[in-house]
Protein backbone atom coordinates (compact mmCIF):
# COMPACT_ATOMS: atom_id res chain seq x y z
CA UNK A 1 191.52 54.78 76.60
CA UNK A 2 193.68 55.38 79.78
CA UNK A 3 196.30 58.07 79.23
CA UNK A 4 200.40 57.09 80.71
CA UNK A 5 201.40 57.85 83.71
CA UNK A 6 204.52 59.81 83.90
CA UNK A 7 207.23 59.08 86.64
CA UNK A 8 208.14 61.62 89.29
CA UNK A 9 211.60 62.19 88.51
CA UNK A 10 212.60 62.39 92.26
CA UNK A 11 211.07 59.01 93.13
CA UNK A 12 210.38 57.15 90.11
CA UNK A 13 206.70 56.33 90.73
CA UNK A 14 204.00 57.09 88.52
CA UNK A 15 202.80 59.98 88.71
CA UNK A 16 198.41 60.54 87.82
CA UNK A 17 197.88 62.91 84.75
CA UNK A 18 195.99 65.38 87.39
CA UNK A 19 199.36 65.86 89.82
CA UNK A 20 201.62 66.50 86.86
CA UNK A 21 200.07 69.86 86.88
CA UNK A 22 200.65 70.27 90.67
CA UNK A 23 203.93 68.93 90.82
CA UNK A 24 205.49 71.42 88.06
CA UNK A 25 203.90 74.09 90.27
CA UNK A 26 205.44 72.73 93.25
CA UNK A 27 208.98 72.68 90.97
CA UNK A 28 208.42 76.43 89.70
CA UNK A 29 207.63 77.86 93.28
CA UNK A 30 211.01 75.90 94.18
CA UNK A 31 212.27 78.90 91.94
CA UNK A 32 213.35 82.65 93.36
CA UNK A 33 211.06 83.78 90.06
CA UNK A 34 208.11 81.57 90.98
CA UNK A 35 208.63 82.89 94.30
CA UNK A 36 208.83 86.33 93.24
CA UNK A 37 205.96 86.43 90.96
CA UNK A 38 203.89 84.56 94.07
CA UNK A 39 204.92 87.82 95.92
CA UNK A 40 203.95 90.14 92.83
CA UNK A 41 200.34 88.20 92.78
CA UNK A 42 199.84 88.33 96.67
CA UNK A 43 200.86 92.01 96.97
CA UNK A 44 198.81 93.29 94.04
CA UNK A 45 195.73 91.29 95.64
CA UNK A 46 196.22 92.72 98.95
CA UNK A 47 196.89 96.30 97.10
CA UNK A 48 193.63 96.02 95.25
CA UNK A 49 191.43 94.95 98.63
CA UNK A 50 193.16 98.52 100.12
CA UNK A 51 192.15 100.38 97.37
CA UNK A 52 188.71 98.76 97.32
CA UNK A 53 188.29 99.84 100.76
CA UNK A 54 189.83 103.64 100.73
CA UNK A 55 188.70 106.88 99.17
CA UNK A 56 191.56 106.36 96.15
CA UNK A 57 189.26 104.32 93.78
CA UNK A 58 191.23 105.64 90.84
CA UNK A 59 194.04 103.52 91.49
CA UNK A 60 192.35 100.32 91.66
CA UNK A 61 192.96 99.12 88.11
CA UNK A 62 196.43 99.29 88.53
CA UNK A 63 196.90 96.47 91.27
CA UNK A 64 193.97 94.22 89.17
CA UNK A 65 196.09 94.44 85.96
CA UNK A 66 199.55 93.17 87.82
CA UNK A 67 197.65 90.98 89.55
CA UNK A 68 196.56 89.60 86.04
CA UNK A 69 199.91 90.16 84.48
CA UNK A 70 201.69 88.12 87.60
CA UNK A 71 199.43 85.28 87.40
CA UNK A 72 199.49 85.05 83.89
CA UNK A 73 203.21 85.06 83.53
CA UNK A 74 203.12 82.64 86.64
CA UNK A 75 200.76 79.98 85.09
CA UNK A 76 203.02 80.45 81.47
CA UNK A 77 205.98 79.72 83.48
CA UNK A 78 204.93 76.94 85.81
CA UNK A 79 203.54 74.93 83.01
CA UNK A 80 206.62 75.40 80.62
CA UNK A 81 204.47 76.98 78.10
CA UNK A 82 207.53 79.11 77.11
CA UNK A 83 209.21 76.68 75.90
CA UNK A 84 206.07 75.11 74.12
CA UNK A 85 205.83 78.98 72.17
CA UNK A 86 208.67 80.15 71.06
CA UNK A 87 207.39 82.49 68.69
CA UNK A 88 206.23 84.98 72.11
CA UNK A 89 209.38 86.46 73.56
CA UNK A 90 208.52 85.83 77.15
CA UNK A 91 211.86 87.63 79.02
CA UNK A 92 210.92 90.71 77.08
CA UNK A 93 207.23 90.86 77.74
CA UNK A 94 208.42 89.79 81.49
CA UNK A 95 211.05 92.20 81.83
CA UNK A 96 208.69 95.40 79.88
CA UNK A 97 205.66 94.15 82.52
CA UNK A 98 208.12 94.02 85.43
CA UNK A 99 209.23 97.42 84.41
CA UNK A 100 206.23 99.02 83.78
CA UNK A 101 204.33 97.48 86.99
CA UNK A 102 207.25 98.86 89.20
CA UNK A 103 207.36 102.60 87.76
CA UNK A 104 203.42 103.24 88.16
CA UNK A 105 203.41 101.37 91.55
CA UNK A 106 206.00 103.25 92.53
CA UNK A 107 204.03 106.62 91.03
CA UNK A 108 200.48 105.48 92.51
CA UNK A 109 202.03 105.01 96.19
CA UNK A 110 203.79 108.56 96.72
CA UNK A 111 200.03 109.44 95.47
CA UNK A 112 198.14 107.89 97.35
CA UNK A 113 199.99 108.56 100.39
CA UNK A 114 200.73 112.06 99.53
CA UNK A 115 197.51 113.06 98.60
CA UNK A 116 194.74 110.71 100.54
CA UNK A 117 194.40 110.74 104.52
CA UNK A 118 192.13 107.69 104.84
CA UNK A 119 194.15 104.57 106.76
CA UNK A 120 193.87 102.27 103.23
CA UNK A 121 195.09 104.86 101.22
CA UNK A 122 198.17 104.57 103.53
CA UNK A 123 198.54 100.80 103.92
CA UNK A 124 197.82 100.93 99.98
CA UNK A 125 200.88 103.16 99.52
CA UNK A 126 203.07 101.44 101.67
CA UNK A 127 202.18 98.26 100.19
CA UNK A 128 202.48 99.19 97.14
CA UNK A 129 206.54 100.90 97.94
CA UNK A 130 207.03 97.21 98.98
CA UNK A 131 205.42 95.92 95.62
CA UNK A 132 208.12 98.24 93.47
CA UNK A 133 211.00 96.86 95.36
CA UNK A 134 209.92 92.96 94.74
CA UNK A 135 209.28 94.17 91.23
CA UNK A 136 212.59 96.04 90.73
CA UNK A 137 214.15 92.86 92.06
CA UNK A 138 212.34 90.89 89.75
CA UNK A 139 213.10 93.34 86.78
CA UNK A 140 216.75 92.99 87.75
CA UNK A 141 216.64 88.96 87.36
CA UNK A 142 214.61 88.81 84.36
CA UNK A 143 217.33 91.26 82.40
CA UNK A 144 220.05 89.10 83.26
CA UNK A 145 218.03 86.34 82.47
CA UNK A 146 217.43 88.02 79.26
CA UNK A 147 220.59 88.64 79.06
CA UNK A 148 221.94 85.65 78.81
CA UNK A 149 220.16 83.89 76.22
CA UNK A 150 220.26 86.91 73.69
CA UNK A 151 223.95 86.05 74.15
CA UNK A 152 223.63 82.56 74.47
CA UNK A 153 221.70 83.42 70.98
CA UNK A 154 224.48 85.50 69.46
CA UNK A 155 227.36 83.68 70.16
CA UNK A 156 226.64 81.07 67.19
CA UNK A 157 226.21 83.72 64.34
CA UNK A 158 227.60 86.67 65.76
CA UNK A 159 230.21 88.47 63.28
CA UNK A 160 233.58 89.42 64.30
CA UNK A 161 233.89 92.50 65.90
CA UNK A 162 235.77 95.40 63.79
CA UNK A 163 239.06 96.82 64.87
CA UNK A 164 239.59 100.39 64.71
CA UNK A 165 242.29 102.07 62.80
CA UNK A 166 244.80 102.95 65.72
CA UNK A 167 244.04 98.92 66.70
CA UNK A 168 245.67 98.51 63.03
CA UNK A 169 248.66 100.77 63.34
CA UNK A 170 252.14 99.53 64.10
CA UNK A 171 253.81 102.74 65.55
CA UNK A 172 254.41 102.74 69.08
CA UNK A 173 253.79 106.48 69.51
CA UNK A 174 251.14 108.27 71.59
């Protein structure tokens, strides 16, 4: 039993089951997140190979786990499986990630090149100053992007804000 084709939405050819897949990566990339969370995963790769290869093998779990968490999050995203789960709140486990990621990479760089002389320590460090910025820019999209659908979600059932007594008064004096 053959499965349907879907159309490209661009051309309006079919479109083979297998390059679905591809083509909503190719769509997500198209996207400053996808293309931030590409940075996050490249970055934390190259991060981990520096630590593999300098004398600060403490840190190396750090740059595996955001290299995990990045991928993750970028697979979830690129094939829409938050909006196939709604019951995870992905902004917020984003967003706490992106947050967390940026404050120890920003805590294991002045470390490691503060504390270790060795030439991967250093490119480690510096690498991993550049990883907190593309995470604090990150951070910084996903709250507005969180944001704006806890408003978005609000705005439907949200009660009427109170007025305070001197919003109730009459008198004109000050």
């Amino acid at each position: 039993m053959e499965r349907p084709e879907a159309e490209d939405p661009e051309s309006g050819d079919a479109v083979p089951p297998g390059a679905r897949l591809l083509l909503s990566f190719k769509e997500f990339l198209s996207s400053c997140k996808g293309r931030l969370l590409l940075a996050e995963a490249v970055l934390s790769f190259i991060i981990f190979i520096c630590f593999i290869a300098s004398s600060a093998g403490s840190f190396l779990i750090v740059p595996l786990l955001t290299l995990l968490a990045a991928l993750c999050f970028f697979f979830a995203y690129s094939l829409k499986l938050n909006e196939r789960f709604k019951a995870v709140y992905w902004l917020l486990a984003d967003f706490l990630c992106g947050i967390i990621a940026a404050i120890i990479y920003f805590a294991i760089s002045i470390a490691a090149v503060s504390k270790y002389s060795d030439t991967a320590s250093k490119a480690a460090g510096v690498l991993g100053f550049i990883a907190t910025v593309v995470y604090c820019v990150y951070v910084y999209l996903t709250f507005n992007d969180l944001m704006t659908y806890l408003k978005q979600g609000d705005s439907s059932d949200a009660p009427e804000p109170r007025k305070s007594e001197d919003d109730d008064s009459d008198s004109d004096s000050d």
